[in-house]
C-alpha atoms as a PDB file:
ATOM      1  CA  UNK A   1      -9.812 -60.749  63.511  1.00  0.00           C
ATOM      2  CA  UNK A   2     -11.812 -59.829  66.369  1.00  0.00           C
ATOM      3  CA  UNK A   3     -14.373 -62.271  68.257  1.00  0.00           C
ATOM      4  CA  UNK A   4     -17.030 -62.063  70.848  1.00  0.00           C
ATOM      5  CA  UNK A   5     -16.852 -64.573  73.105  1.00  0.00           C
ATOM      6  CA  UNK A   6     -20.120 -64.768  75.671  1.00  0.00           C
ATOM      7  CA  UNK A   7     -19.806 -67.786  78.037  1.00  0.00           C
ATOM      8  CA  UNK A   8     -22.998 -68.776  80.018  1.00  0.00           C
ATOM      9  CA  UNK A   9     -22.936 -69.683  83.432  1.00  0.00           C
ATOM     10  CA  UNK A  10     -24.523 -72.940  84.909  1.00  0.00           C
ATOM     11  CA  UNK A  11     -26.962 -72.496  87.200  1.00  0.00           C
ATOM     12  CA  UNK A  12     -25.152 -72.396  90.871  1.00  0.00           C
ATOM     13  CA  UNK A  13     -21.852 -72.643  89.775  1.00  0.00           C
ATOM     14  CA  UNK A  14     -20.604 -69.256  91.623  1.00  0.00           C
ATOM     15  CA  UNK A  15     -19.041 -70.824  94.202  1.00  0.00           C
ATOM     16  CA  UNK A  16     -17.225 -72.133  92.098  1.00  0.00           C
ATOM     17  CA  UNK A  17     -16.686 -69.292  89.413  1.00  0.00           C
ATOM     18  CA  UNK A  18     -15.705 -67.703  93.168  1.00  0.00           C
ATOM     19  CA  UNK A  19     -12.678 -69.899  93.489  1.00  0.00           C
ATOM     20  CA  UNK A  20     -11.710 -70.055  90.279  1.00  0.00           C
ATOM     21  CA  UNK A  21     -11.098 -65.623  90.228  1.00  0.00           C
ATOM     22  CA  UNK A  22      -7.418 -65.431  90.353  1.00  0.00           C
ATOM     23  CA  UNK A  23      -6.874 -68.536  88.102  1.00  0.00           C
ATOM     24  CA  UNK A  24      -9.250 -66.295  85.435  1.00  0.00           C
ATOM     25  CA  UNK A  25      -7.786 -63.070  85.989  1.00  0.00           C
ATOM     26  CA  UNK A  26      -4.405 -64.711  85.460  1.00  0.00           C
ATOM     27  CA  UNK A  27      -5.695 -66.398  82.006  1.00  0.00           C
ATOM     28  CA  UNK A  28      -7.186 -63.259  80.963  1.00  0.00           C
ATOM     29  CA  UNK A  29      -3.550 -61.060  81.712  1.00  0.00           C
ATOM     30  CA  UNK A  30      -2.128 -63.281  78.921  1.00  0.00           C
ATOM     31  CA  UNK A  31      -4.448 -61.583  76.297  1.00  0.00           C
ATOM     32  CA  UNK A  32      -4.604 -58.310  77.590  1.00  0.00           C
ATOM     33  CA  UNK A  33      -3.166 -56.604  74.450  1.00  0.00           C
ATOM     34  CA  UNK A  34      -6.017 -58.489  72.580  1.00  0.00           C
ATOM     35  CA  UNK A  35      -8.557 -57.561  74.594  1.00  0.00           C
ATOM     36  CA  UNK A  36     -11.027 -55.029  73.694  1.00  0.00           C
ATOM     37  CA  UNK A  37     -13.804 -55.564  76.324  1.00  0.00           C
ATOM     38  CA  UNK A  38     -14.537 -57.700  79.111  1.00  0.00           C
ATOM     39  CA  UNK A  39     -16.649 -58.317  82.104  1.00  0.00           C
ATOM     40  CA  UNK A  40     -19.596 -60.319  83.534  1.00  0.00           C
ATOM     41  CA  UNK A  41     -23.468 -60.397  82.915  1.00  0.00           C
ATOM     42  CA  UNK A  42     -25.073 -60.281  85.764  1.00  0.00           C
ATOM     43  CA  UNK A  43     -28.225 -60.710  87.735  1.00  0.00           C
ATOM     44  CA  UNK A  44     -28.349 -58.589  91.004  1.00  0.00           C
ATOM     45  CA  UNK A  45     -24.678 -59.059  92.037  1.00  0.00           C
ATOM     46  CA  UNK A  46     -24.641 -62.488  91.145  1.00  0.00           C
ATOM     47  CA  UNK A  47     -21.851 -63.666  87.403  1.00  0.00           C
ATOM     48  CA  UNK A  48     -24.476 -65.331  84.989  1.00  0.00           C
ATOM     49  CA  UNK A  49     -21.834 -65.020  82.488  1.00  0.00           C
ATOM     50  CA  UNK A  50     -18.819 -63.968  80.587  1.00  0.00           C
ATOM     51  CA  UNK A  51     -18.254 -61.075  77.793  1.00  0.00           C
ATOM     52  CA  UNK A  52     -15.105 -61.389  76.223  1.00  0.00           C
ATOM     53  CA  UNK A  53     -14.416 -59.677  72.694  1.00  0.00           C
ATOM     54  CA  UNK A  54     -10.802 -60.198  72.119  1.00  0.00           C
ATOM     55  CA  UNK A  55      -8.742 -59.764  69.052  1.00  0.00           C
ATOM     56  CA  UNK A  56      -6.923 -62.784  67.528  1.00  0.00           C
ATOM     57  CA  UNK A  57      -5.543 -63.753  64.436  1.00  0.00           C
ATOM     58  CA  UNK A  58      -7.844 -66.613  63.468  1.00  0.00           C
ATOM     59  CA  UNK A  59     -10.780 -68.950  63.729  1.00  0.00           C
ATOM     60  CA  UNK A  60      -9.073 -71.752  65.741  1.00  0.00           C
ATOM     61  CA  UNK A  61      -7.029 -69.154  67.823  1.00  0.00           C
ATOM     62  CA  UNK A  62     -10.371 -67.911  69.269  1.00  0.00           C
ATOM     63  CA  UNK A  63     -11.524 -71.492  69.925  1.00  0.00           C
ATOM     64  CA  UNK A  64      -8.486 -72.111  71.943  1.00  0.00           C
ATOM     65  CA  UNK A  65      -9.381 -68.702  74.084  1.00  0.00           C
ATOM     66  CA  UNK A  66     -12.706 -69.353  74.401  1.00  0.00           C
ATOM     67  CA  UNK A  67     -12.498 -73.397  75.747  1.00  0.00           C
ATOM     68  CA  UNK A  68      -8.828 -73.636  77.532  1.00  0.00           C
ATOM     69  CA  UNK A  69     -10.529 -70.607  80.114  1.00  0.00           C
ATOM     70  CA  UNK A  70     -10.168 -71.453  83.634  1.00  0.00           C
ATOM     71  CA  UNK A  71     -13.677 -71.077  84.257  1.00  0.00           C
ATOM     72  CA  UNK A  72     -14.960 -73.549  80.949  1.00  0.00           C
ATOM     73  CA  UNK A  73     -12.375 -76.185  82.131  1.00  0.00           C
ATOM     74  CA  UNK A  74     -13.880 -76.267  85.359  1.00  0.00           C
ATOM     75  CA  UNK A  75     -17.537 -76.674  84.655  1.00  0.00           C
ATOM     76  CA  UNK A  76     -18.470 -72.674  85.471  1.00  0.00           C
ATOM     77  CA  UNK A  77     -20.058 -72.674  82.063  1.00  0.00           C
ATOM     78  CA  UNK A  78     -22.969 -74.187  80.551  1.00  0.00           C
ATOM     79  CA  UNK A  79     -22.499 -73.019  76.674  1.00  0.00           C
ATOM     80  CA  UNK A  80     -20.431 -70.455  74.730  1.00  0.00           C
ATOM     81  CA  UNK A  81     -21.655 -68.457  71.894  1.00  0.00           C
ATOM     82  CA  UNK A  82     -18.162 -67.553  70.168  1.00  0.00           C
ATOM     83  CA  UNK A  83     -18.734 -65.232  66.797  1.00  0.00           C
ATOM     84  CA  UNK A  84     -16.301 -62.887  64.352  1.00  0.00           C
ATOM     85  CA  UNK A  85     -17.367 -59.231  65.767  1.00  0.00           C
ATOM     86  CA  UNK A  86     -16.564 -56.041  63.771  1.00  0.00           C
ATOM     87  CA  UNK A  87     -14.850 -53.447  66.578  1.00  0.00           C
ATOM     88  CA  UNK A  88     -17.287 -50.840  64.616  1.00  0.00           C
ATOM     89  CA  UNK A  89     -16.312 -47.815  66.994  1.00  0.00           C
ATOM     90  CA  UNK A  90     -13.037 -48.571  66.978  1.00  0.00           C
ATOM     91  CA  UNK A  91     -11.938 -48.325  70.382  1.00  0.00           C
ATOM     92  CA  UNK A  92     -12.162 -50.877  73.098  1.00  0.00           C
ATOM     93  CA  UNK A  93     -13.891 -50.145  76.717  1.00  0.00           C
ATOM     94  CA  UNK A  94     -11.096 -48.526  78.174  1.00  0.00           C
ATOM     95  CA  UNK A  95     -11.439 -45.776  75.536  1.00  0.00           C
ATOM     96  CA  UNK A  96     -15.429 -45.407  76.358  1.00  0.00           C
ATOM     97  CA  UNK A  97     -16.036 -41.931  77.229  1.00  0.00           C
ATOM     98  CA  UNK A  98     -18.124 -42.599  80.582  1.00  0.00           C
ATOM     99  CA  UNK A  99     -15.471 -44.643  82.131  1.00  0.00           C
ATOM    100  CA  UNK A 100     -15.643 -47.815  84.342  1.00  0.00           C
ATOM    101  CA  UNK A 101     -18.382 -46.969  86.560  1.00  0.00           C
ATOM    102  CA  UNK A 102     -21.287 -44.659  86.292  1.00  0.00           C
ATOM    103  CA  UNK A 103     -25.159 -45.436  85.115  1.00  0.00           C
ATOM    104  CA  UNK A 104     -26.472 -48.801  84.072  1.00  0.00           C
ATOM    105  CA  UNK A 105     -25.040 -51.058  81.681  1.00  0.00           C
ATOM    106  CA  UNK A 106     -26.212 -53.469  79.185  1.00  0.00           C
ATOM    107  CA  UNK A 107     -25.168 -56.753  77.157  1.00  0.00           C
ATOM    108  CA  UNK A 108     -27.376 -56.685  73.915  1.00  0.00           C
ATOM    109  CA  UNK A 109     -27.472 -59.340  71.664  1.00  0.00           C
ATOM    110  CA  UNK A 110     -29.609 -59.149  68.512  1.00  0.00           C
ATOM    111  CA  UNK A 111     -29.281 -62.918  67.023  1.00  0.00           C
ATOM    112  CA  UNK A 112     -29.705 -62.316  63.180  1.00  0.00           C
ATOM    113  CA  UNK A 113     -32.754 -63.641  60.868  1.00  0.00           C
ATOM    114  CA  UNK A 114     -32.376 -62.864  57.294  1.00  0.00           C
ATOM    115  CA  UNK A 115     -30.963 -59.400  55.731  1.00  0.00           C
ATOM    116  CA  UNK A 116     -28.462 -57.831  57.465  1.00  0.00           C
ATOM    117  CA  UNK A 117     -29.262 -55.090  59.977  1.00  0.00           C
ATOM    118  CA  UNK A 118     -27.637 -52.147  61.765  1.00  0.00           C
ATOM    119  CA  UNK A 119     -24.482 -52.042  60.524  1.00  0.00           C
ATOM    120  CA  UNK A 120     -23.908 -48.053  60.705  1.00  0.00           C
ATOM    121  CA  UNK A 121     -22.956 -47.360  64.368  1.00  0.00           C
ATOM    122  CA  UNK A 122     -26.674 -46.038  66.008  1.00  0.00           C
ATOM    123  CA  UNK A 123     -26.711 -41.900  66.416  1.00  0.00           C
ATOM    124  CA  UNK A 124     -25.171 -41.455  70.167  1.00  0.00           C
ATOM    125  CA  UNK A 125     -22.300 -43.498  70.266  1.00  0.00           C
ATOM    126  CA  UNK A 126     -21.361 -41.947  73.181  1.00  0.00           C
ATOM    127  CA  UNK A 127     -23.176 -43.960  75.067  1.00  0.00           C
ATOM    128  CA  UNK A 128     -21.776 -47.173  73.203  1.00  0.00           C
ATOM    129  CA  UNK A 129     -19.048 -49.333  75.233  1.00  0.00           C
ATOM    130  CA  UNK A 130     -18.498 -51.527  72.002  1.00  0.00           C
ATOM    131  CA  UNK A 131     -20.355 -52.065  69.004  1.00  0.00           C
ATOM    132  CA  UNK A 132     -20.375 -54.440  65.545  1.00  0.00           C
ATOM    133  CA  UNK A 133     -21.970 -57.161  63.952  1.00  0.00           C
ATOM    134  CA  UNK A 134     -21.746 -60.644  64.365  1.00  0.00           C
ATOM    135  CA  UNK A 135     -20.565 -62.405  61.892  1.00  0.00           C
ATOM    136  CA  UNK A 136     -19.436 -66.410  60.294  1.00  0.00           C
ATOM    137  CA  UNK A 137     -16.087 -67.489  60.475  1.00  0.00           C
ATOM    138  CA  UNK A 138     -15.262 -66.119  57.195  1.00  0.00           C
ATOM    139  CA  UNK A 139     -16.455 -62.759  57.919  1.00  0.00           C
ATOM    140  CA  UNK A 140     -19.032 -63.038  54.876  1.00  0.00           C
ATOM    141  CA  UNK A 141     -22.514 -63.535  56.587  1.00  0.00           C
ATOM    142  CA  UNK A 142     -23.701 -61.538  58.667  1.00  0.00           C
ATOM    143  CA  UNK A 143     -25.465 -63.026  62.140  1.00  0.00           C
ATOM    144  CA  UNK A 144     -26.520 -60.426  64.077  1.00  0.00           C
ATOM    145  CA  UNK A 145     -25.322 -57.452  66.073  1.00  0.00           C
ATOM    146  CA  UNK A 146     -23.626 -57.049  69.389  1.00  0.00           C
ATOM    147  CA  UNK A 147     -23.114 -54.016  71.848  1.00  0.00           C
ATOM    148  CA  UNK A 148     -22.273 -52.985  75.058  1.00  0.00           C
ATOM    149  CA  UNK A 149     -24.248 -49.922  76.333  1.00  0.00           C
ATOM    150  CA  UNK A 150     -25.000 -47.619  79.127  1.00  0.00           C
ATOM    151  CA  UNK A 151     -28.858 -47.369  79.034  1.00  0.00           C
ATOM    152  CA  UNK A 152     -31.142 -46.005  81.631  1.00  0.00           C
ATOM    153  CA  UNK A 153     -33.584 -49.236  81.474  1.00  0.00           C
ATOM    154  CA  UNK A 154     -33.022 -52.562  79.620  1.00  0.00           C
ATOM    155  CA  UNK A 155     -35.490 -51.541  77.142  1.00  0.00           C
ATOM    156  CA  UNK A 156     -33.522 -48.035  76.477  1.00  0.00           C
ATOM    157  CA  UNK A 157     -30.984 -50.552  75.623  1.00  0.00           C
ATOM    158  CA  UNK A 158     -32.460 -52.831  73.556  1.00  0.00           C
ATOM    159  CA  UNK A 159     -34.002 -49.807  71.550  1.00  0.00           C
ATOM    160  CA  UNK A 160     -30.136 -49.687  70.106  1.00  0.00           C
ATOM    161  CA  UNK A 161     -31.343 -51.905  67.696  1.00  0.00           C
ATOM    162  CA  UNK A 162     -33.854 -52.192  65.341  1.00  0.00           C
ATOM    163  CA  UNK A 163     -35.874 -55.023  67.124  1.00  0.00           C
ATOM    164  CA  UNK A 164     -38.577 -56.611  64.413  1.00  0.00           C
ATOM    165  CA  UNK A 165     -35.403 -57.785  62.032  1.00  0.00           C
ATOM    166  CA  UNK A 166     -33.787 -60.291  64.387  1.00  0.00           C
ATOM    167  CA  UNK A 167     -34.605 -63.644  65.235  1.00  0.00           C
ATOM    168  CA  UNK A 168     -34.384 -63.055  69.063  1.00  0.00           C
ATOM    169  CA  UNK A 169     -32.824 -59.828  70.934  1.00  0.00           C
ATOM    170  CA  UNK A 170     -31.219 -60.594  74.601  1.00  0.00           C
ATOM    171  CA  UNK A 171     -30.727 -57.962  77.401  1.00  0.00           C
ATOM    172  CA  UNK A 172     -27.969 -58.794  80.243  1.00  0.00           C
ATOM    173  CA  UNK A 173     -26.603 -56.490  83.074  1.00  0.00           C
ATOM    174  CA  UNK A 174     -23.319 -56.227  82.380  1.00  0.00           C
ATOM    175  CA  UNK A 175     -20.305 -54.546  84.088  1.00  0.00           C
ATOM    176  CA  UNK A 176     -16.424 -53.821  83.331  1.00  0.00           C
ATOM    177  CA  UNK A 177     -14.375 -56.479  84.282  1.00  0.00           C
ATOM    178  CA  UNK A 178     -10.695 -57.114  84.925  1.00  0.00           C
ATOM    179  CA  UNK A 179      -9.347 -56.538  88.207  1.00  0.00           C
ATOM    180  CA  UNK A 180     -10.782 -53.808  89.916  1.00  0.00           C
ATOM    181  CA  UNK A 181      -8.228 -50.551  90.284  1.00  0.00           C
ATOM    182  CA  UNK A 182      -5.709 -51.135  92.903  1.00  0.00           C
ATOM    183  CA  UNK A 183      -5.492 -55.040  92.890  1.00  0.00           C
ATOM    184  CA  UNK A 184      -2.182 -56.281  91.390  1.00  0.00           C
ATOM    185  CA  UNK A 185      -1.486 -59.288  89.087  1.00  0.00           C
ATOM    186  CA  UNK A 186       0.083 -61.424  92.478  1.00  0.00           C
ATOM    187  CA  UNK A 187      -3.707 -61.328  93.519  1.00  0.00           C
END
């Protein structure tokens, strides 16, 4: 079962979040067959949160990820939205065409109202880091949609989805995450 896990940063806790880097990383490197795409939202260069979507076998295993993190223990965060997420491309981010660096990319969250909406994977998936809907527990209702994208603007972004059939549709910067090339697990 595959989850998206989106922790929220409190305001002025990157100090914090700052000490707490190696401790994370080190969490993280225990799921790293599970994980399909990580990395921080940001605004400028400063962490406003966490993308994790990570593959687990349950419910209550995802919990566990999501609230024994380093980072939630601490106080870093100020809420987690944790959902089922269907891997609709099929790859994770290492697989993403563009690579790690390269153009502007894009958290998009499209928080669901109603009928369910953009399932089929949107015309240039090339340009799509990860992409699925959100979904209950059970995997039966559908809750909204999720992607990471490289866009040339935040609205080029949100455009991924079809706008007018979600409750509310959220725009983050958003990088790769994981220990940059060239630092080892002893860091």
């Amino acid at each position: 079962m595959e989850f998206l896990c989106y922790h929220r940063d409190r305001p002025d806790s990157g100090t914090l979040r700052d000490e707490l880097l190696a401790e994370h990383w080190s969490y993280m490197d225990r799921y790293a067959e599970e994980l399909i795409a990580r990395g921080p939202t940001l605004s400028g260069d400063t962490a406003t949160g966490s993308v994790h979507i990570v593959d687990l076998p349950d419910p209550a295993a995802a919990r566990t990820f999501a609230f024994e993190e380093p980072n939630y223990q601490a106080g870093v965060y100020r809420d987690v939205l944790l959902r089922r997420w269907r891997n609709s491309l099929g790859r994770t981010m290492w697989d993403f065409p563009g690579g790690r660096d390269g153009g502007n990319r894009y958290l998009v969250l499209g928080l669901g109202a109603g009928q369910a909406v953009d399932l089929p994977v949107p015309p240039d998936p090339n340009e799509l880091i990860a992409y699925g809907p959100l979904l209950s527990d059970d995997g039966d209702t559908w809750l909204g949609t999720a992607a990471l994208v490289r866009a040339p603007t935040p609205d080029e972004a949100r455009a991924i989805l079809t706008v007018d059939r979600y409750a509310d549709v959220e725009v983050h910067n958003w990088r790769f995450g994981g220990r940059p090339p060239g630092v080892s697990r002893s860091s």
